[in-house]
Protein backbone atom coordinates (compact mmCIF):
# COMPACT_ATOMS: atom_id res chain seq x y z
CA UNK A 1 79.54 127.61 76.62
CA UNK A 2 82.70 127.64 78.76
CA UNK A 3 84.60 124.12 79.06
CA UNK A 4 84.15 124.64 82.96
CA UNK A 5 81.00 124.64 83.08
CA UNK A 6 79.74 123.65 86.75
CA UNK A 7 76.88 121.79 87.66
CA UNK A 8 74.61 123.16 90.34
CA UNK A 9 74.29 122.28 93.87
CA UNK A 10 70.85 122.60 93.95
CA UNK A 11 70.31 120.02 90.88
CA UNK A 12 72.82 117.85 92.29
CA UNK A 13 70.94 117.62 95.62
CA UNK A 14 67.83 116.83 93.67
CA UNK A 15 69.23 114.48 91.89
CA UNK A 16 70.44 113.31 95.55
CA UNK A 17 66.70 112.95 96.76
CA UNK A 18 65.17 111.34 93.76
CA UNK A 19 65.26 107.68 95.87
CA UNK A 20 62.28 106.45 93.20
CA UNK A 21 64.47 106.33 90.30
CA UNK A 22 67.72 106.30 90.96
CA UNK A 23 70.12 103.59 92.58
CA UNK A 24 68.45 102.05 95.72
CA UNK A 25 69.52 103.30 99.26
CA UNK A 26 70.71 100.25 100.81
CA UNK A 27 74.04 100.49 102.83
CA UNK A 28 74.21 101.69 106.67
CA UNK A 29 77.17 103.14 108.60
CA UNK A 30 78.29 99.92 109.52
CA UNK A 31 78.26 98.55 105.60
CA UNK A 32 79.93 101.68 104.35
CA UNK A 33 82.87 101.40 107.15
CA UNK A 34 83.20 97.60 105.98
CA UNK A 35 83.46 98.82 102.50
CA UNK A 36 86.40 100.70 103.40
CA UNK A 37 88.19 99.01 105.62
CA UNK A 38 87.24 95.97 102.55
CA UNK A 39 88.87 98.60 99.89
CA UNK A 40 91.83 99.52 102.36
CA UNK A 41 92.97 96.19 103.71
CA UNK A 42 94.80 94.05 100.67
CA UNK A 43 98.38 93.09 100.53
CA UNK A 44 99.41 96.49 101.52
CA UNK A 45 99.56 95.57 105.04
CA UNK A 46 101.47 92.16 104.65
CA UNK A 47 103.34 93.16 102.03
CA UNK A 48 104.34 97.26 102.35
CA UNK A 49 105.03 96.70 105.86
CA UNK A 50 108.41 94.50 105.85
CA UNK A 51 109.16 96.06 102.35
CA UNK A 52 109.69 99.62 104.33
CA UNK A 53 110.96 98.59 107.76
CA UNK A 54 113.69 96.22 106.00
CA UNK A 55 114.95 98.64 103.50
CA UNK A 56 114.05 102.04 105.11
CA UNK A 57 112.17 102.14 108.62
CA UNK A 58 113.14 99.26 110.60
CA UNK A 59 110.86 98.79 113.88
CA UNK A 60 109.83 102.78 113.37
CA UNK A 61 107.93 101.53 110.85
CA UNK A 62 104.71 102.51 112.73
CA UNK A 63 105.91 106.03 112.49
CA UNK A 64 106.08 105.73 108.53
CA UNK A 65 102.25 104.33 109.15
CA UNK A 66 101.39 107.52 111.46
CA UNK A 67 102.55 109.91 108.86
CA UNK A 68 101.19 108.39 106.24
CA UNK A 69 97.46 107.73 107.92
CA UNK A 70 98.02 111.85 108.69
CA UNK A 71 98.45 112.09 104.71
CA UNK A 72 95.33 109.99 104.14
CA UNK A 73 93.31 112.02 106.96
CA UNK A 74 93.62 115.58 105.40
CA UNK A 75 92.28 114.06 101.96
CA UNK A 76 90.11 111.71 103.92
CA UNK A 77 88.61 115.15 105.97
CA UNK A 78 88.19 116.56 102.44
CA UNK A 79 85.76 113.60 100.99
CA UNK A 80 83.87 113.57 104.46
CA UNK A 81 82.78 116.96 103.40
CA UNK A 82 81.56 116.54 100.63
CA UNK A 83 80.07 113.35 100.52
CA UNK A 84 78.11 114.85 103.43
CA UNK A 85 76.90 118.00 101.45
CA UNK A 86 76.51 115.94 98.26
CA UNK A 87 75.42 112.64 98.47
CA UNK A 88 75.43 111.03 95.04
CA UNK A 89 77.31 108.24 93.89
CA UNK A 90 80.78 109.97 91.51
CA UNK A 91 83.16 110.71 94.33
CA UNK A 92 85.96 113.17 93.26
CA UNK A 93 83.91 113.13 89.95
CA UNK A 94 80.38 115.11 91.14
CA UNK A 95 82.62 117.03 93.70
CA UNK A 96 85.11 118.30 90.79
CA UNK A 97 81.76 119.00 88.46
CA UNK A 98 80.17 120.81 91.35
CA UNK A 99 83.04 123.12 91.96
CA UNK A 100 85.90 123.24 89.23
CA UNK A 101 83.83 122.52 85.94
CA UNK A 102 82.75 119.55 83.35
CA UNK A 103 86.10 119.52 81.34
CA UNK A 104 87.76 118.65 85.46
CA UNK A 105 85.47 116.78 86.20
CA UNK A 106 85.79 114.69 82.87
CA UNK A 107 89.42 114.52 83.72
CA UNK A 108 89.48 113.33 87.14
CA UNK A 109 86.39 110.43 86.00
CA UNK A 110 88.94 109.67 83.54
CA UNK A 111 91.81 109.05 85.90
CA UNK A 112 89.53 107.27 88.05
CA UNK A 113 89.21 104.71 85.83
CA UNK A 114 93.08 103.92 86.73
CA UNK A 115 92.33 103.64 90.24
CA UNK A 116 89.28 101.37 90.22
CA UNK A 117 89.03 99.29 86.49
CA UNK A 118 93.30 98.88 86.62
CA UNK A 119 93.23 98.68 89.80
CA UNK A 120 90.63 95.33 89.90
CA UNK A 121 92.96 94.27 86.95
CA UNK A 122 96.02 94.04 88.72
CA UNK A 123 94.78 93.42 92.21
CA UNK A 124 92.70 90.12 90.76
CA UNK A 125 96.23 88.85 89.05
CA UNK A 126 97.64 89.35 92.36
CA UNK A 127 94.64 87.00 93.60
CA UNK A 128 95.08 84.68 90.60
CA UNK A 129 98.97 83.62 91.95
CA UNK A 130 98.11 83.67 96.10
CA UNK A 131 95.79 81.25 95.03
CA UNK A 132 98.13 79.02 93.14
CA UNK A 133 100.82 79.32 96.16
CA UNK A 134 97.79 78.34 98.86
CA UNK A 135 97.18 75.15 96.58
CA UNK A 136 100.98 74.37 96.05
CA UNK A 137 101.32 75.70 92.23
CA UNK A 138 99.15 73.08 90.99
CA UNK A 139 97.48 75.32 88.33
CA UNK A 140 99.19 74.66 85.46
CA UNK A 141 101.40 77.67 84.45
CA UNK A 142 99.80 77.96 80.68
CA UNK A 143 96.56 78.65 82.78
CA UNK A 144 97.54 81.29 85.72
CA UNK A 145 99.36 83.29 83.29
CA UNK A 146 99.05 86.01 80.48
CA UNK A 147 100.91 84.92 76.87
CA UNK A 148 103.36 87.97 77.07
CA UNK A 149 104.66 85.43 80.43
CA UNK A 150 106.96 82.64 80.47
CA UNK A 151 109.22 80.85 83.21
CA UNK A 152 111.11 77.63 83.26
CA UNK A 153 110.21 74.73 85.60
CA UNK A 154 112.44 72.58 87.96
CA UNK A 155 113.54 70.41 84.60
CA UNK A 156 114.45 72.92 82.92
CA UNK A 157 111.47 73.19 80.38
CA UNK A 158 110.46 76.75 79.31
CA UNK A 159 105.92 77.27 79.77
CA UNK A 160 104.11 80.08 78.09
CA UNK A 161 100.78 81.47 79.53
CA UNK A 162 97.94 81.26 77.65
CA UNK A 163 94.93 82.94 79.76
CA UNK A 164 95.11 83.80 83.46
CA UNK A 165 91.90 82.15 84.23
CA UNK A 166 91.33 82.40 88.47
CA UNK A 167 92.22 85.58 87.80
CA UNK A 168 89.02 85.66 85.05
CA UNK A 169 86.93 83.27 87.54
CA UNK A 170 87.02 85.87 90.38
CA UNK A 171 86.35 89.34 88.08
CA UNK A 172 83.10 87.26 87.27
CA UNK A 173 81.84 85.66 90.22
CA UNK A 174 82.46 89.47 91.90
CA UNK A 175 80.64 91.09 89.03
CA UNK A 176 77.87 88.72 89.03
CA UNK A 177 77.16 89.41 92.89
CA UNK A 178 77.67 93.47 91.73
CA UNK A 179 74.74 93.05 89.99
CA UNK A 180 72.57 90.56 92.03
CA UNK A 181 72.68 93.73 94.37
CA UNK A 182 75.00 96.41 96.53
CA UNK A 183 73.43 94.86 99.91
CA UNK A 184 74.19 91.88 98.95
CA UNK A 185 77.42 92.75 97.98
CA UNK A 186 78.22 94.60 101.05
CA UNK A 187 77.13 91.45 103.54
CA UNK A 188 79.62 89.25 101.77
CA UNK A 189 82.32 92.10 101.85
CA UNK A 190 81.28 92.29 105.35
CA UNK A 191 81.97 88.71 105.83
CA UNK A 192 85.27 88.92 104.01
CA UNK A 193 86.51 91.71 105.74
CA UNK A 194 85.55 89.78 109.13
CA UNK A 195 87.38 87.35 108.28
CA UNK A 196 90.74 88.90 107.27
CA UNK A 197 90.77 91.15 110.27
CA UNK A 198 90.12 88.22 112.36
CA UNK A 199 93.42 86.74 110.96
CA UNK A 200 95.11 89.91 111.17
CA UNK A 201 93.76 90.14 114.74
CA UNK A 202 95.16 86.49 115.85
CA UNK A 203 98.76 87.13 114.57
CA UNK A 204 98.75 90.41 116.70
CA UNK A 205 97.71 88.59 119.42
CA UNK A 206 99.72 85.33 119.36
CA UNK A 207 102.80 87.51 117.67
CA UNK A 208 102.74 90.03 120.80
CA UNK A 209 103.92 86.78 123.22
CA UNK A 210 107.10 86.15 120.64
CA UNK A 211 108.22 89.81 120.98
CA UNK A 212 112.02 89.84 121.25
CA UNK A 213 112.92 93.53 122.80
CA UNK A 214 116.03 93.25 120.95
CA UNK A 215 114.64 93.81 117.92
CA UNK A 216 113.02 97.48 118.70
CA UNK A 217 116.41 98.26 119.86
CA UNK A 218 117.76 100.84 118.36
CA UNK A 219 113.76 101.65 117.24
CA UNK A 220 115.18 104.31 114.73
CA UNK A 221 118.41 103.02 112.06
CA UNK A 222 121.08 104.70 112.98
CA UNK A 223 123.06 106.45 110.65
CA UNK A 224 125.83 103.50 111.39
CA UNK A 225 123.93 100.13 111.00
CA UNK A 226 125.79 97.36 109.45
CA UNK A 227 125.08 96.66 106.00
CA UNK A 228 122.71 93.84 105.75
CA UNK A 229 122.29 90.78 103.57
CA UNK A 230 120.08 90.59 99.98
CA UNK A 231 119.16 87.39 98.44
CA UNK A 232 121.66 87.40 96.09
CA UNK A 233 124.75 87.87 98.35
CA UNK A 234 125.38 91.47 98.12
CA UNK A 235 125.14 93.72 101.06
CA UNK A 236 123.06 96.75 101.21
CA UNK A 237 124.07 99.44 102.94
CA UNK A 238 121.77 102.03 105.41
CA UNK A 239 124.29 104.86 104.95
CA UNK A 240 121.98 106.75 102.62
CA UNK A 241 119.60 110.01 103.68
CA UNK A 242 116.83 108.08 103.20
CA UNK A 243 117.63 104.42 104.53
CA UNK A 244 118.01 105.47 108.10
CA UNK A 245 117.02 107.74 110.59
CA UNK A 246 113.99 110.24 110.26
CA UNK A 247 114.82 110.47 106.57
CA UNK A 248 114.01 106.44 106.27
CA UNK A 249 110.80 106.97 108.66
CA UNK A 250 109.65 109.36 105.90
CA UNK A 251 110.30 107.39 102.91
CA UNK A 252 108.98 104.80 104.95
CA UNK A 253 105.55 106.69 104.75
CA UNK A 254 105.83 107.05 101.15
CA UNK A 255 106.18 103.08 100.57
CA UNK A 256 103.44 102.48 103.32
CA UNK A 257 101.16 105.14 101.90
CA UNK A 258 99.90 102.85 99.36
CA UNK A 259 98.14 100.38 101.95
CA UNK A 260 95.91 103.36 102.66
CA UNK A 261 94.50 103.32 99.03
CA UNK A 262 90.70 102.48 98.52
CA UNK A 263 89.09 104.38 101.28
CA UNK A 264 87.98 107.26 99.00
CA UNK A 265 85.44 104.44 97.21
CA UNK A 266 83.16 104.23 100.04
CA UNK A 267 82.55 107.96 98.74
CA UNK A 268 81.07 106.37 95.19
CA UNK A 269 78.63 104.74 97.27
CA UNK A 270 77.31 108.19 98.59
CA UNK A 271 73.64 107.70 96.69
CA UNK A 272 73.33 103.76 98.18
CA UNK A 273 73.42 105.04 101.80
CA UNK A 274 70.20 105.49 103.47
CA UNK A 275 71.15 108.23 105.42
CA UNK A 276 74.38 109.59 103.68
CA UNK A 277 75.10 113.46 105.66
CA UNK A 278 75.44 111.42 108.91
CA UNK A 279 76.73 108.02 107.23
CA UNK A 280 79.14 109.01 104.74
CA UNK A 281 81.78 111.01 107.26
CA UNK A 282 81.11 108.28 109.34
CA UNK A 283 82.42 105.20 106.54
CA UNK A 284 85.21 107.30 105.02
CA UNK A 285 86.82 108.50 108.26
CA UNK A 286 85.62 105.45 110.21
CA UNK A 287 87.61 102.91 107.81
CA UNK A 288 90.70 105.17 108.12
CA UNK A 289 91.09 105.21 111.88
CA UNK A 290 90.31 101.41 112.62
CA UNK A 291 92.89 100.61 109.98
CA UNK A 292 95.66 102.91 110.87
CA UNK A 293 94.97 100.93 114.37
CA UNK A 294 95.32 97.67 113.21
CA UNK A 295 98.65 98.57 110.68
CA UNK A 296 100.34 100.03 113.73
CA UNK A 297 99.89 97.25 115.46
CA UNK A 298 100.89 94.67 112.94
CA UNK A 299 104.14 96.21 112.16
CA UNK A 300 105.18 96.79 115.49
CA UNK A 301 104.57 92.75 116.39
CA UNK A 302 106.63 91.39 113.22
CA UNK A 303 109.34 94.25 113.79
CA UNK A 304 109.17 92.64 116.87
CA UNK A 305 108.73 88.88 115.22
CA UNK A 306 111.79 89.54 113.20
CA UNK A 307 114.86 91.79 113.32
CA UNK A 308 114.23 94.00 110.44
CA UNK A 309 117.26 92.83 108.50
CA UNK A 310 115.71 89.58 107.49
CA UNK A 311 113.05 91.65 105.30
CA UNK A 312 115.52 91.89 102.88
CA UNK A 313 115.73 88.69 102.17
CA UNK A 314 111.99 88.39 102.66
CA UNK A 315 110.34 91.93 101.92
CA UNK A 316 107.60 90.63 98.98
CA UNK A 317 104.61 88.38 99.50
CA UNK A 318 106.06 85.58 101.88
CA UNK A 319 107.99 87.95 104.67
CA UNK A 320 104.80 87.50 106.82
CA UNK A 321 104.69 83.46 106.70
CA UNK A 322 108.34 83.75 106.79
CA UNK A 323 108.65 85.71 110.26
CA UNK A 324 105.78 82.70 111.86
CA UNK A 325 107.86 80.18 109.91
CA UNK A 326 111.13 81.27 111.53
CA UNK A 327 110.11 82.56 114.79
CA UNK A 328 107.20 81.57 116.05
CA UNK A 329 107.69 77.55 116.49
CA UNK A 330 104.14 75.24 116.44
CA UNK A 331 102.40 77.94 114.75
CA UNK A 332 102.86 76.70 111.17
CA UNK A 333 99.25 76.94 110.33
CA UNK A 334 99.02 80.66 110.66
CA UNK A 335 100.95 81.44 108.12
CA UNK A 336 98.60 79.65 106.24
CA UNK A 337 95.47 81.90 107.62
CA UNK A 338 97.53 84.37 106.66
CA UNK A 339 97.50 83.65 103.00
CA UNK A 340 93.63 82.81 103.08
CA UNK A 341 93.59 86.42 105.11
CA UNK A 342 95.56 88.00 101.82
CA UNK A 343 93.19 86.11 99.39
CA UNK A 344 90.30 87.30 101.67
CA UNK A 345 91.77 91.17 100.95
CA UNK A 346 92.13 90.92 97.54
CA UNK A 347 88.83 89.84 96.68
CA UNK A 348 86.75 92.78 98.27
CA UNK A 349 88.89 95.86 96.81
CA UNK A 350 88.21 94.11 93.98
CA UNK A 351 84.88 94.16 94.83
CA UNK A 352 84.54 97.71 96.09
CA UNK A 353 87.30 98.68 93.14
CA UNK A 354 84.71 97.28 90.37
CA UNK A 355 82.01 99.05 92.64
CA UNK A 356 83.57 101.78 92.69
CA UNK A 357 83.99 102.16 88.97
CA UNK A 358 80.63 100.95 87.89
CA UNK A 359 78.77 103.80 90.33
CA UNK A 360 81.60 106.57 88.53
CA UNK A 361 80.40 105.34 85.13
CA UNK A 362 76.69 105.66 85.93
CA UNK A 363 76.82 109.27 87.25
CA UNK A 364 79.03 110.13 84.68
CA UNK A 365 76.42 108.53 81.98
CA UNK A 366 73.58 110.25 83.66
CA UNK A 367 75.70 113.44 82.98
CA UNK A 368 75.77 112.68 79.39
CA UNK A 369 79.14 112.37 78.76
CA UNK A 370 79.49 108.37 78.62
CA UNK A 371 77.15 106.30 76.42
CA UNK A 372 73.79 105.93 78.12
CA UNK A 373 74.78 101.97 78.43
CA UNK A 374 76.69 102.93 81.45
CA UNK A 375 73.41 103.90 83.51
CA UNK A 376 71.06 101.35 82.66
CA UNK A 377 69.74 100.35 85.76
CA UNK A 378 68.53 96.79 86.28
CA UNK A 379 64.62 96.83 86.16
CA UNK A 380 64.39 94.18 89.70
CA UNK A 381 67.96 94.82 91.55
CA UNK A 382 68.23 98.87 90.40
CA UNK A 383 72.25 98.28 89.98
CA UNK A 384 74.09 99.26 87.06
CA UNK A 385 74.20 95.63 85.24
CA UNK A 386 75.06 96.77 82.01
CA UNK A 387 78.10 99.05 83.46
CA UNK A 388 79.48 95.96 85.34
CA UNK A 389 79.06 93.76 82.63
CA UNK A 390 81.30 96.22 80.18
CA UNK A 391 83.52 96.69 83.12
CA UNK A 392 83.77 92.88 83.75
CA UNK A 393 84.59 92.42 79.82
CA UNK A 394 87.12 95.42 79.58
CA UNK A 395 88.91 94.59 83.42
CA UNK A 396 88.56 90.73 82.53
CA UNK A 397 90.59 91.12 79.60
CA UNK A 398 93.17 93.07 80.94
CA UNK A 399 93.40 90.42 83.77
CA UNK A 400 93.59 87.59 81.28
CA UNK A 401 95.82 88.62 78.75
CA UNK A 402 98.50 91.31 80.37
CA UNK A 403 101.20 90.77 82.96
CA UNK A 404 100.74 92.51 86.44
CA UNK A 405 103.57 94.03 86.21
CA UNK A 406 102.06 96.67 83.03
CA UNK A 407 99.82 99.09 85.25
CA UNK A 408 102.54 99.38 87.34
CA UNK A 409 102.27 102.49 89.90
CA UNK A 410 99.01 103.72 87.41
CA UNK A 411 96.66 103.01 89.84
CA UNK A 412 98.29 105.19 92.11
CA UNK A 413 98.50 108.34 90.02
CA UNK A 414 94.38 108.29 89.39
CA UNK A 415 94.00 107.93 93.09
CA UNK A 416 96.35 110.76 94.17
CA UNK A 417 95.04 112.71 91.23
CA UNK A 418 91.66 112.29 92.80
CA UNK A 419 93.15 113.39 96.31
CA UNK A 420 94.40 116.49 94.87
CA UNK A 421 91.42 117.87 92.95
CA UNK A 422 89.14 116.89 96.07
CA UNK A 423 91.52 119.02 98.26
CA UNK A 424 91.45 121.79 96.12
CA UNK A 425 87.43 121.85 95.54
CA UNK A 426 86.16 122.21 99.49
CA UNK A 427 88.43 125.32 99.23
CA UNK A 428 86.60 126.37 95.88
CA UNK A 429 82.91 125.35 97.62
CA UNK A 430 83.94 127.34 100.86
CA UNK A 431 84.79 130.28 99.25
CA UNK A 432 81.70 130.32 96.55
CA UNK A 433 79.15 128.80 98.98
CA UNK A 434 80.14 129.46 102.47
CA UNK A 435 76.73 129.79 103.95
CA UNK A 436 76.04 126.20 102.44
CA UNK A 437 74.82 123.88 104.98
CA UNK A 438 78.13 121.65 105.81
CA UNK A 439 76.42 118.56 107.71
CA UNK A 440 80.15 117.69 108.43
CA UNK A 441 82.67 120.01 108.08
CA UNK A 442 86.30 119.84 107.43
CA UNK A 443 88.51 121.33 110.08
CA UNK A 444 91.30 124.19 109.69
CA UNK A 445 90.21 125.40 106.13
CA UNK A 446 92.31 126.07 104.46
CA UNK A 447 95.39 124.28 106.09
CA UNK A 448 93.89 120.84 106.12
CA UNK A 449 93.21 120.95 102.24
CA UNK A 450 97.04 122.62 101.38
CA UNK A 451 98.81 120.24 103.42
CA UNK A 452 96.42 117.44 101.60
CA UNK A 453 97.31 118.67 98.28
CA UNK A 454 101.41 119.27 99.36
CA UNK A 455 101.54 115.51 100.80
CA UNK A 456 99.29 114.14 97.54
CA UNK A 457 101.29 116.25 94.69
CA UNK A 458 104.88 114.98 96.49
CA UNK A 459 103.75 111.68 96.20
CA UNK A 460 103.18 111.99 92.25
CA UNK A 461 106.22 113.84 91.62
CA UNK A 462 108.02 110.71 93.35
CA UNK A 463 106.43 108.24 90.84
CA UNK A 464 108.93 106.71 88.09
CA UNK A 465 108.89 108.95 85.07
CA UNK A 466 107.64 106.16 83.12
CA UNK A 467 104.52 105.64 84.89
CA UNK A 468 103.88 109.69 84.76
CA UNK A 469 104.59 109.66 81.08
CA UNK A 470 101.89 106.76 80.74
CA UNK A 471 99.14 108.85 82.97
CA UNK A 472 99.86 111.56 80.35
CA UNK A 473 99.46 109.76 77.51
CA UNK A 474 96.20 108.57 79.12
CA UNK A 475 94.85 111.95 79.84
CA UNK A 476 95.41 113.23 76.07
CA UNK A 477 93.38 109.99 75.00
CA UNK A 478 90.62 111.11 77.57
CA UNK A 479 90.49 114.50 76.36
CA UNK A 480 90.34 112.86 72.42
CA UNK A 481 87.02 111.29 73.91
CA UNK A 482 86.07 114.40 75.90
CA UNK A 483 85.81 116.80 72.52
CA UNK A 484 85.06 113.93 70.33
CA UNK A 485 81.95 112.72 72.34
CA UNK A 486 80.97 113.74 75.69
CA UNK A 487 80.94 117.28 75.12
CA UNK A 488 78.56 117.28 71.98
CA UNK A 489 76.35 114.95 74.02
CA UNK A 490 76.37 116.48 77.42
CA UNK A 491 73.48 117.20 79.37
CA UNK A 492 74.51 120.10 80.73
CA UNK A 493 75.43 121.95 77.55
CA UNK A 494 72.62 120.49 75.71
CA UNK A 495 69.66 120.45 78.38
């Protein structure tokens, strides 16, 4: 049997309406926009945001988020599609099965598994030191840290981490409310992601009055802007290609690209939504448009805050609380919402990242090609508890025990990866199927999907060669466990 062996649509759709069995359809439009704008909203926002207007963009920074929301939309246009004609939990997974073949498919569930397990790694380490900074470091340093970490302290004497445990603490209290249920697990990421866009929503608002004009003036870099000042004294100068002008807007989008990241996993939910044709297009599309909102407006209030030269100096996690500190007098306590509002982020995508990769698992386990562990369903909440346990053991040690800094731009291969194939399948599906009933239907086939795939494949190519090598090495491992286990026990080659 061929190693591209498709699944049918037809079984796929029954395996869509089997509601008795399978996960339990819980989630409405309004949960499944919350998941994404939960998945989409982290530190992207406070943190991509000065990083590109200080070193590339300046005020035209809201350009870079334009282009890059137009990036997100084609792929975004892509999933709406299919989640709409195929509503079963797998995302790029089921699509890629559907329309490319299992040995795909297997791939692209493989380099999911960077976006969503590494992802919750790194993302909850992340959460691990805003926590520390909100309670004024005092978790010891042994205990916020991996043991591949050290740093000296104000006397001079050198720690060593031992476990990272907030970092732990949160991977389990989300994982435990995984399982307890996904409606219960969308009303607190509702609740979180109320919360942070409240936050987000008051600095806009309050910012917009300490707008200095002077600051959007010139809006674009010009080719002769004064070098500007870096931390460490040295000047850095705009007269590159790509550090002013329409050539900084662009890599501008490129930086800002990655606060977009997260709404394809409202798509793994597809089999959770009660009524998924109508509500699926709805979440995924939905999340991107009141985000791309909300980013545009935030960066064009702290460009305004702040001239964009002072992002150099404060372009990583504080250049938020840094701009209120500086320049908005009285209003001291914001930038402390504003960390809470970061925290807030950070724990749901972990949640939707480790709910996102616990609903991959279980399709892929149904499919045969993952141990049947993977889609045990729990007899009371019907959730994949066994998944999310191995998921909290495997992501909990990784979070522990290894520094941030290791999965590096990883996550964002597997999700571009995922963009790609995605793209490339509602061609495939509109050329084998095109009298299919298309509840929602992507616009401009085939343009939409090309440009998707041209925008997705430039942003790989970009990536350090380092992290590219790494996805590589992690493919050949995934095809070691393709031909040494899924495909002898695959359902589809062995009905």
């Amino acid at each position: 049997m061929s190693l591209f062996v498709k699944k049918s649509l037809s079984s796929l759709l029954a395996q869509a309406g089997d509601s008795e069995k399978g996960l339990k359809r819980t989630l409405t439009a309004g949960n499944l926009v919350a998941l994404g704008i939960g998945a989409i909203i982290g530190a992207g926002l406070f943190v991509r945001t000065a990083l590109a207007a200080g070193q590339h963009a300046g005020p035209a920074v809201t350009i870079s988020f334009i282009i890059a929301a137009i990036g997100c939309a084609f792929a975004g246009l892509c999933y709406a599609e299919f989640a709409s004609i195929i509503p079963i939990a797998g995302s790029a997974y089921t699509y890629a099965y559907a329309t490319m073949g299992e040995l795909v498919a297997w791939i692209i569930g493989w380099a999911l598994i960077l976006e969503y397990a590494l992802g919750a790694a790194t993302v909850s380490i992340s959460w691990s030191e805003y926590l520390n900074r909100l309670l004024g470091g005092r978790i010891p340093y042994e205990w916020c840290h991996s043991p591949f970490e050290s740093a000296l302290d104000a006397n001079n004497v050198l720690h060593t981490g031992i476990i990272n445990a907030p970092a732990l603490l949160i991977l389990l209290i989300l994982s435990l409310l995984l399982i307890k249920g996904t409606q219960e697990s969308a009303t607190v990421n509702t609740i979180i992601v109320i919360v942070k866009v409240s936050i987000v929503l008051i600095f806009i608002a309050i910012g917009w009055g300490y707008i200095n004009p002077a600051n959007h003036t010139p809006y674009i870099i010009p080719a002769d802007a004064p070098p500007a000042v870096q931390p460490d004294g040295s000047l850095y100068s705009y007269a590159d290609f790509f550090r002013h002008g329409w050539g900084g807007v662009l890599t501008g989008a490129g930086i800002v690209f990655f606060a977009f990241i997260g709404f394809d996993a409202v798509s793994t939910a597809a089999q959770e939504a009660k009524n998924p044709k109508k509500d699926m297009p709805l979440g995924i599309l939905g999340s991107l448009v009141i985000c791309t909102i909300l980013y545009i407006l935030f960066s064009y209030v702290l460009t305004g805050v702040a001239p964009y030269t002072d992002f150099l100096k404060a372009g990583k996690e504080a250049s938020v609380a840094y701009a209120i500190d500086t320049y908005m007098p009285g209003y001291e306590w914001l930038a402390t919402l504003v960390t809470v509002a970061i925290l807030a982020g950070f724990s749901s995508v972990i949640l939707v990242m480790l709910m996102g990769q616990s609903r991959v698992f279980y399709t892929m386990a149904s499919d045969g090609l993952l141990p049947k562990i993977f889609s045990a369903l729990h007899p009371k909440f019907r959730t994949p508890y066994k998944s999310n346990m191995v998921l909290f053991v495997f992501v909990g040690l990784f979070a522990a025990f290894v520094p941030g800094t290791v999965a590096g731009d990883l996550t964002s291969i597997g999700t571009l990866f995922a963009f790609v194939l995605v793209c490339a399948g509602v061609m495939i599906l509109r050329k084998k199927d095109p009298n299919l009933h298309r509840p929602f239907k992507t616009p401009l086939v085939p343009l939409v999907p090309i440009l998707g795939i041209i925008v997705c494949t430039a942003m790989i190519v970009s990536l350090p060669n380092d992290t590219l090598l790494s996805a590589f090495i992690w493919m050949i491992v995934g095809l070691l466990v393709y031909f040494g286990y899924s495909q002898r026990h695959s359902k589809l080659r062995n009905p």
